[in-house]
PDB file of N, CA and C in Angstrom:
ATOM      1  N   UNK A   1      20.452  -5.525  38.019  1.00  0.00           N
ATOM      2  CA  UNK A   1      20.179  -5.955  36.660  1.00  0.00           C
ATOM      3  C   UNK A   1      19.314  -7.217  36.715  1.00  0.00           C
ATOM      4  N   UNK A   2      18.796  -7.380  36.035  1.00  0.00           N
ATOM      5  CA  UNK A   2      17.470  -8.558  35.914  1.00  0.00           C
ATOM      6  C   UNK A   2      17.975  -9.662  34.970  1.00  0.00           C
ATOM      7  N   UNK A   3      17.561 -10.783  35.554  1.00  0.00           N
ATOM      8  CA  UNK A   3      18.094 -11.982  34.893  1.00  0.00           C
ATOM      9  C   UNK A   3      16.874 -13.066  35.133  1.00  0.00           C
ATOM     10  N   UNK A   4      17.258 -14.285  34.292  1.00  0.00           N
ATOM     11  CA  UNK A   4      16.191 -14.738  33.888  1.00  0.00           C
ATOM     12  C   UNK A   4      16.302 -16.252  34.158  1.00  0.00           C
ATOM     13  N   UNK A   5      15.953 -16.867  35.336  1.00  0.00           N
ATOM     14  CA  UNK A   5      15.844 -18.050  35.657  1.00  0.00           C
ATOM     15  C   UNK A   5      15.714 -19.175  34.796  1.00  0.00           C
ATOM     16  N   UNK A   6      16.071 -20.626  35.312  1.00  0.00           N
ATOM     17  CA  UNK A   6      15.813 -21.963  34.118  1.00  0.00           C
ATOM     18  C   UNK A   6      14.020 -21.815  34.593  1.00  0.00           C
ATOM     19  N   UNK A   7      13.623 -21.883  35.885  1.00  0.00           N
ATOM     20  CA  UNK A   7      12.620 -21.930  36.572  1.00  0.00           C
ATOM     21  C   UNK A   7      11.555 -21.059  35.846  1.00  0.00           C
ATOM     22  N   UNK A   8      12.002 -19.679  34.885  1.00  0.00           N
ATOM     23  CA  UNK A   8      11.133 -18.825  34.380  1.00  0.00           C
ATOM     24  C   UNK A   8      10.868 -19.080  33.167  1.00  0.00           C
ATOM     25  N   UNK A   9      12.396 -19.638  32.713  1.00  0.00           N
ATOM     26  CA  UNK A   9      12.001 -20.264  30.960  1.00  0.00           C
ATOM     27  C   UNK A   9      10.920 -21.658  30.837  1.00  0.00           C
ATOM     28  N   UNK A  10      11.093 -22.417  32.126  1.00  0.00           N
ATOM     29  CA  UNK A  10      10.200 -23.343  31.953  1.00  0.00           C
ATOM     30  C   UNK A  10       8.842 -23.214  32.327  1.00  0.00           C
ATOM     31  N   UNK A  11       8.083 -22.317  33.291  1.00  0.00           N
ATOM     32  CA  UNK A  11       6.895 -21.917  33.166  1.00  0.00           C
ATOM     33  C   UNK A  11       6.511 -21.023  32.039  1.00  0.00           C
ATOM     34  N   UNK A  12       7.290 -20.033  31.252  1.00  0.00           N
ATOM     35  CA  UNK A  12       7.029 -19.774  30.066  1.00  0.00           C
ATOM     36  C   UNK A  12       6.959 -20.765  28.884  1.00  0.00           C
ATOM     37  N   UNK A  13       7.537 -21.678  28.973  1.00  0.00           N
ATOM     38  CA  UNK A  13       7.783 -22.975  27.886  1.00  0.00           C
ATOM     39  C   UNK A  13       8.701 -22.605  26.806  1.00  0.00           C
ATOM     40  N   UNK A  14       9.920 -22.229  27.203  1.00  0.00           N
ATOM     41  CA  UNK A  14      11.034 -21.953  26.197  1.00  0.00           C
ATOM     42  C   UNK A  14      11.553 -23.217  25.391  1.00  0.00           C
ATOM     43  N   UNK A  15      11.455 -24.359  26.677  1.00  0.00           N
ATOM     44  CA  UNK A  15      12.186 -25.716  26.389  1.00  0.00           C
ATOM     45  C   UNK A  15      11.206 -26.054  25.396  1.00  0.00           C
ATOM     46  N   UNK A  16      10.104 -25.917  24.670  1.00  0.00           N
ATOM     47  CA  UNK A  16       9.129 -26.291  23.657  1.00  0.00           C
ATOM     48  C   UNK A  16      10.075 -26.021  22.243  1.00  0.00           C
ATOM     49  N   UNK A  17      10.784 -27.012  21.461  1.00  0.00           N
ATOM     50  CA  UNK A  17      10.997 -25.916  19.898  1.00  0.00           C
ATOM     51  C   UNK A  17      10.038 -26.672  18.981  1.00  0.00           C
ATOM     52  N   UNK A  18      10.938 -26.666  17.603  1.00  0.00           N
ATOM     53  CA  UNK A  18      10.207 -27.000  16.427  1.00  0.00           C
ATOM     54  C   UNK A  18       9.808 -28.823  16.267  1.00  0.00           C
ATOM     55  N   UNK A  19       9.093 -28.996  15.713  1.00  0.00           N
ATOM     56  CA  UNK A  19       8.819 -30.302  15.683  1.00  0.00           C
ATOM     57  C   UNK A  19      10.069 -31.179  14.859  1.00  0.00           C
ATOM     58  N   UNK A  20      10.570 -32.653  15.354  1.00  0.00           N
ATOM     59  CA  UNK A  20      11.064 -32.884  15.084  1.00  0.00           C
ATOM     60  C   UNK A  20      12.127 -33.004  13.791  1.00  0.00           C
ATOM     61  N   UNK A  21      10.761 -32.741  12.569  1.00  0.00           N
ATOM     62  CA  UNK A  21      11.118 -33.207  11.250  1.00  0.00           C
ATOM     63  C   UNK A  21      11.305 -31.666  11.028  1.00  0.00           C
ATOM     64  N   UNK A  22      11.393 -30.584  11.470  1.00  0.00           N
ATOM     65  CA  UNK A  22      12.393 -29.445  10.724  1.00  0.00           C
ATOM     66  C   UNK A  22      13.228 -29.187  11.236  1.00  0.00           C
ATOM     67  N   UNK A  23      14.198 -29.851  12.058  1.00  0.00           N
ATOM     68  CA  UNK A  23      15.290 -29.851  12.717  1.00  0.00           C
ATOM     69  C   UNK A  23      16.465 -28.816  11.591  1.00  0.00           C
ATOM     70  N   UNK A  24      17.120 -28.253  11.788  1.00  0.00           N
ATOM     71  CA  UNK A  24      18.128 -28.051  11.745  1.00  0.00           C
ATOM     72  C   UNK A  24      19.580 -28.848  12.354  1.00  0.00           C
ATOM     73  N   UNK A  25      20.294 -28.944  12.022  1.00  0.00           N
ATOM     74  CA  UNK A  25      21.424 -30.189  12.225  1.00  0.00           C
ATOM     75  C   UNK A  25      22.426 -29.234  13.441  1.00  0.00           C
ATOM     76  N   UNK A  26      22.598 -27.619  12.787  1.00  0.00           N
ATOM     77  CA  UNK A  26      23.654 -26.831  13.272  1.00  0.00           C
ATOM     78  C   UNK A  26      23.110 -26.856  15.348  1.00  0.00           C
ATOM     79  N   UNK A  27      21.386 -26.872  15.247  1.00  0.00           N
ATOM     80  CA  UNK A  27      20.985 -26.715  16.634  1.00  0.00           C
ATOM     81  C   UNK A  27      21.290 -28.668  17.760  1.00  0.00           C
ATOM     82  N   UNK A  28      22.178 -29.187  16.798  1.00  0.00           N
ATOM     83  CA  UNK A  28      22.067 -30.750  17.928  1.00  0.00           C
ATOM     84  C   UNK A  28      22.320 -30.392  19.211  1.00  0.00           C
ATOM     85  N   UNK A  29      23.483 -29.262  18.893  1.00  0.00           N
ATOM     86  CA  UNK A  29      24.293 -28.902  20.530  1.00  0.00           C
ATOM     87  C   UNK A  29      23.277 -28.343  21.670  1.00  0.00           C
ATOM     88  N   UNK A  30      22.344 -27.654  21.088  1.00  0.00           N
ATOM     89  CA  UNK A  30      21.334 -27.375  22.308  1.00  0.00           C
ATOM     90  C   UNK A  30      20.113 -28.265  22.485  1.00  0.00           C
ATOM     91  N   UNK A  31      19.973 -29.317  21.688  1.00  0.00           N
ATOM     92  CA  UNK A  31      18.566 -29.714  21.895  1.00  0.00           C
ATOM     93  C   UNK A  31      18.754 -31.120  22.800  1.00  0.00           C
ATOM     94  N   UNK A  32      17.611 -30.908  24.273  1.00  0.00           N
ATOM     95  CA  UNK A  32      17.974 -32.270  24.981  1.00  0.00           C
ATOM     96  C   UNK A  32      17.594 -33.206  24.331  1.00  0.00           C
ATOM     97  N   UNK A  33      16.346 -33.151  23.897  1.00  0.00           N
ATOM     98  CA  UNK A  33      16.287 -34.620  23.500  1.00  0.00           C
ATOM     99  C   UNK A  33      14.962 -34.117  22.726  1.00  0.00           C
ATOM    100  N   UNK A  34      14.111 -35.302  22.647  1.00  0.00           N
ATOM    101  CA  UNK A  34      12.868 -34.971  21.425  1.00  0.00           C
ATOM    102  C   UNK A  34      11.516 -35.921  22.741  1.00  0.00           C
ATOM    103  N   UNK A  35      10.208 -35.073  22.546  1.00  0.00           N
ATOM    104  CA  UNK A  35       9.071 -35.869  22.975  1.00  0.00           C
ATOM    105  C   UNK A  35       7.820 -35.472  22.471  1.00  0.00           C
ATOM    106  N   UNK A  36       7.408 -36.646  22.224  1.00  0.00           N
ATOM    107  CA  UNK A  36       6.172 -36.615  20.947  1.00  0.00           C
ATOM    108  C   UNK A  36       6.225 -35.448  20.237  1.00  0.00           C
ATOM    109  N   UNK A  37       7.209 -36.046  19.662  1.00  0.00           N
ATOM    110  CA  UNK A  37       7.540 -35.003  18.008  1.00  0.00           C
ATOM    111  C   UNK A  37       8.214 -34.027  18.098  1.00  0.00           C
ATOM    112  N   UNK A  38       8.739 -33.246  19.272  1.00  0.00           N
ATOM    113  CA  UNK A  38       8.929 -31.822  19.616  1.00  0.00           C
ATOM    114  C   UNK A  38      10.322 -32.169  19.981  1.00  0.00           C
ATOM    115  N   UNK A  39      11.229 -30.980  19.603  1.00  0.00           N
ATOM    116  CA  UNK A  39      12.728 -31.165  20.334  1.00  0.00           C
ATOM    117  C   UNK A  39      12.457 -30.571  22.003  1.00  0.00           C
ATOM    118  N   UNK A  40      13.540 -30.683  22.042  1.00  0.00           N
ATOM    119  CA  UNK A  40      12.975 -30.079  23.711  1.00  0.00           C
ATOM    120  C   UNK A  40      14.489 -29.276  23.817  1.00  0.00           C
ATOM    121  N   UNK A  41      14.639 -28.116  24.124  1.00  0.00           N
ATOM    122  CA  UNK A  41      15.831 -26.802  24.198  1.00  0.00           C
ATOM    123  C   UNK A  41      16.450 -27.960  25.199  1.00  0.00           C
ATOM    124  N   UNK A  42      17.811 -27.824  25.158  1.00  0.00           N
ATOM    125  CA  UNK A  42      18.906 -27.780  26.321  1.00  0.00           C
ATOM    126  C   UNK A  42      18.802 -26.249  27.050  1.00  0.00           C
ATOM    127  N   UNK A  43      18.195 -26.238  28.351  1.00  0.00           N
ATOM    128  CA  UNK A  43      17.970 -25.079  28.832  1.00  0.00           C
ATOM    129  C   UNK A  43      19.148 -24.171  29.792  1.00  0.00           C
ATOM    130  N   UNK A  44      20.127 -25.289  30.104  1.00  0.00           N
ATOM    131  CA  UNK A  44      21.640 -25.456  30.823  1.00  0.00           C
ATOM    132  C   UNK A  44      22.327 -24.681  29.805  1.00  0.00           C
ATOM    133  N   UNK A  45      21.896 -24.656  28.690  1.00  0.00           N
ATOM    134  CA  UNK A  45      22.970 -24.200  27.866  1.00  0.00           C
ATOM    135  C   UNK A  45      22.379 -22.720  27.441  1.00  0.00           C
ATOM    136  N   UNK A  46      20.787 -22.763  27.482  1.00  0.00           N
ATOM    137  CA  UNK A  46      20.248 -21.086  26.801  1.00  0.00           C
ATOM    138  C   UNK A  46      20.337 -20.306  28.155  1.00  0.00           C
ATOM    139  N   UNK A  47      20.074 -20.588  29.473  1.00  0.00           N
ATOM    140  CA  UNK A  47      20.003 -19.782  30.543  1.00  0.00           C
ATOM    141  C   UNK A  47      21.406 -18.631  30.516  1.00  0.00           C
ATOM    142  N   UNK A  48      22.319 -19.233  30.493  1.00  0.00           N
ATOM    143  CA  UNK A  48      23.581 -18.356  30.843  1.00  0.00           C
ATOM    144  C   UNK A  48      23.776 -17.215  29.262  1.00  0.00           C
ATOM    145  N   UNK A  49      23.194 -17.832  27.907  1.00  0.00           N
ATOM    146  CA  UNK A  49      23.274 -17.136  27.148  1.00  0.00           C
ATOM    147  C   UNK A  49      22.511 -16.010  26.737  1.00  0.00           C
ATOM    148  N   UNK A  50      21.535 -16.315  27.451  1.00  0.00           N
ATOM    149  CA  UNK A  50      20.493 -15.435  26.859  1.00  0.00           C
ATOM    150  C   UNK A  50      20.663 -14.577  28.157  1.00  0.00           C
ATOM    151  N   UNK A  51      20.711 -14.727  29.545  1.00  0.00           N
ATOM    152  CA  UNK A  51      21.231 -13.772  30.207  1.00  0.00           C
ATOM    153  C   UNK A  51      22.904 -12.729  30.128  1.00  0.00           C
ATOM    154  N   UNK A  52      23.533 -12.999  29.276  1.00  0.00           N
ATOM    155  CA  UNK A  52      24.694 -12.418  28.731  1.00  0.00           C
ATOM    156  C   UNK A  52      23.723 -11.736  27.463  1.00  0.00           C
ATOM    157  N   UNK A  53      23.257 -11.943  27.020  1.00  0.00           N
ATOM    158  CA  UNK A  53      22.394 -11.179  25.809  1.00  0.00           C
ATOM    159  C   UNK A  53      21.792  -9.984  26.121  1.00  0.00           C
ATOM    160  N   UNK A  54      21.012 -10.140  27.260  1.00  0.00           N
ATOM    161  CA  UNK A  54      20.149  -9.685  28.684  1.00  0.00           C
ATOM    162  C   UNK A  54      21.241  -8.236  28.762  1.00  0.00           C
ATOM    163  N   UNK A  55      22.063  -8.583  29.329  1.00  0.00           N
ATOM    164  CA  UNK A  55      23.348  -7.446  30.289  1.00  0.00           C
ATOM    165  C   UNK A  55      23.801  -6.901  29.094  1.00  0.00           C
ATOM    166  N   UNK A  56      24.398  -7.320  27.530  1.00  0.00           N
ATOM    167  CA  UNK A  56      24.704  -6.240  26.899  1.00  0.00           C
ATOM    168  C   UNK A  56      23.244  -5.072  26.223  1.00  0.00           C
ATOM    169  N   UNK A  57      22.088  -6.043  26.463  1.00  0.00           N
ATOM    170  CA  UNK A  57      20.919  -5.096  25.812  1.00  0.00           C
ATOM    171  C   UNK A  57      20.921  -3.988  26.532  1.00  0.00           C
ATOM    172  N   UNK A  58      21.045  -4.107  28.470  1.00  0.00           N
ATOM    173  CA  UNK A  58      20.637  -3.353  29.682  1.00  0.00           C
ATOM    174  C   UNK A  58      21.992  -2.303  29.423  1.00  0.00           C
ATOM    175  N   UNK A  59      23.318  -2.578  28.841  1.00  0.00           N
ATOM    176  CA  UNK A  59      24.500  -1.771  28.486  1.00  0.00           C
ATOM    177  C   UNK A  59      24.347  -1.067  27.176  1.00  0.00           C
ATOM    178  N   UNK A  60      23.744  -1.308  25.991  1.00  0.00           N
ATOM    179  CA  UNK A  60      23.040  -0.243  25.456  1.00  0.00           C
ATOM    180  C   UNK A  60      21.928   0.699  25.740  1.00  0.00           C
ATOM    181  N   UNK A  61      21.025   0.278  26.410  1.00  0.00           N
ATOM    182  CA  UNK A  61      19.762   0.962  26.868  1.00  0.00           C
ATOM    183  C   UNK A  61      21.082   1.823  27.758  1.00  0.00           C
ATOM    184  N   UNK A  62      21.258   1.893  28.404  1.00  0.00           N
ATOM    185  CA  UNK A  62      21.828   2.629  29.476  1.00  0.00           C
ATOM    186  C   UNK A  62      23.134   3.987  29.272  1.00  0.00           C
ATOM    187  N   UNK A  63      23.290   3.646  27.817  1.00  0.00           N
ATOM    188  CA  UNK A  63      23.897   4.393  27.005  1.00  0.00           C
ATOM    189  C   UNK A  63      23.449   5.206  25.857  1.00  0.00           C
ATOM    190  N   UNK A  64      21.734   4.890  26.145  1.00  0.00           N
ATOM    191  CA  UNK A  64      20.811   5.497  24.818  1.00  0.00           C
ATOM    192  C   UNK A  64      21.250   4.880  23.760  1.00  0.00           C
ATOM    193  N   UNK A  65      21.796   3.975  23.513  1.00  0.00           N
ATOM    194  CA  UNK A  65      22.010   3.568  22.233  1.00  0.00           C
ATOM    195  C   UNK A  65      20.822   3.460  21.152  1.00  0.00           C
ATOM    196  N   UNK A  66      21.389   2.722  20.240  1.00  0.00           N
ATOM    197  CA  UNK A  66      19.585   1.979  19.650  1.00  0.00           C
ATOM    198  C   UNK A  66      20.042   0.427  19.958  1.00  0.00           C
ATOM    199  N   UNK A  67      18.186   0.137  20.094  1.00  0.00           N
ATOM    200  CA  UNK A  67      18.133  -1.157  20.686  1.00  0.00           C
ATOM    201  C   UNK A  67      18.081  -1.974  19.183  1.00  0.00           C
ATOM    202  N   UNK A  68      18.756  -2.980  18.859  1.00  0.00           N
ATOM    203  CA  UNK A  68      18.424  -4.253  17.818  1.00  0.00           C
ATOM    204  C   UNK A  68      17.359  -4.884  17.499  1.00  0.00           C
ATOM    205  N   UNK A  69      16.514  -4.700  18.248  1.00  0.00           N
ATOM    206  CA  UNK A  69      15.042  -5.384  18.390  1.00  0.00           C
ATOM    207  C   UNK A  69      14.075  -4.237  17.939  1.00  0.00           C
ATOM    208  N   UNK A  70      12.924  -4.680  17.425  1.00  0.00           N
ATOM    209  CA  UNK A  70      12.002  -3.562  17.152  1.00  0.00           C
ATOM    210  C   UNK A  70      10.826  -4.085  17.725  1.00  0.00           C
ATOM    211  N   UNK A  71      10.176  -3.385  18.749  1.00  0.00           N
ATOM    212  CA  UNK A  71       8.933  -3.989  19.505  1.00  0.00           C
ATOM    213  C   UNK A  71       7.580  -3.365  18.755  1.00  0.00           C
ATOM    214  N   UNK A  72       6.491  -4.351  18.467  1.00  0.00           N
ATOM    215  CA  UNK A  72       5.809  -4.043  17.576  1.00  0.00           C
ATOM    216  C   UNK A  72       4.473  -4.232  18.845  1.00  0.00           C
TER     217      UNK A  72
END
């Protein structure tokens, strides 16, 4: 099963989010910190989740299910 490194989110630039001033309050728990203007992801905290996200998608596909996502 395929999983997805901190090492892969950061050459993709996952740790990049929204600029400071549209913060949402509910996201404090993941965001490390802020630089020039930008939050910056807590990536310690999306790696393990988004690979658990990962393994139930690969457990529907594998069951023919339907997938949640619609690829355009």
């Amino acid at each position: 099963m395929a999983t997805v490194s901190m090492r892969d989110m950061l050459k993709a630039g996952v740790h990049f989010g929204h600029q400071t001033r549209y913060w949402n309050p509910k996201m404090k728990p993941f965001i490390f910190g802020a630089r020039n203007k930008v939050h910056i992801i807590n990536l310690e905290k999306t790696v393990p989740m988004f690979n658990e996200a990962l393994a139930e998608l690969n457990k529907i596909a594998a069951r023919k299910g339907k997938n949640p996502f619609r690829w355009y």
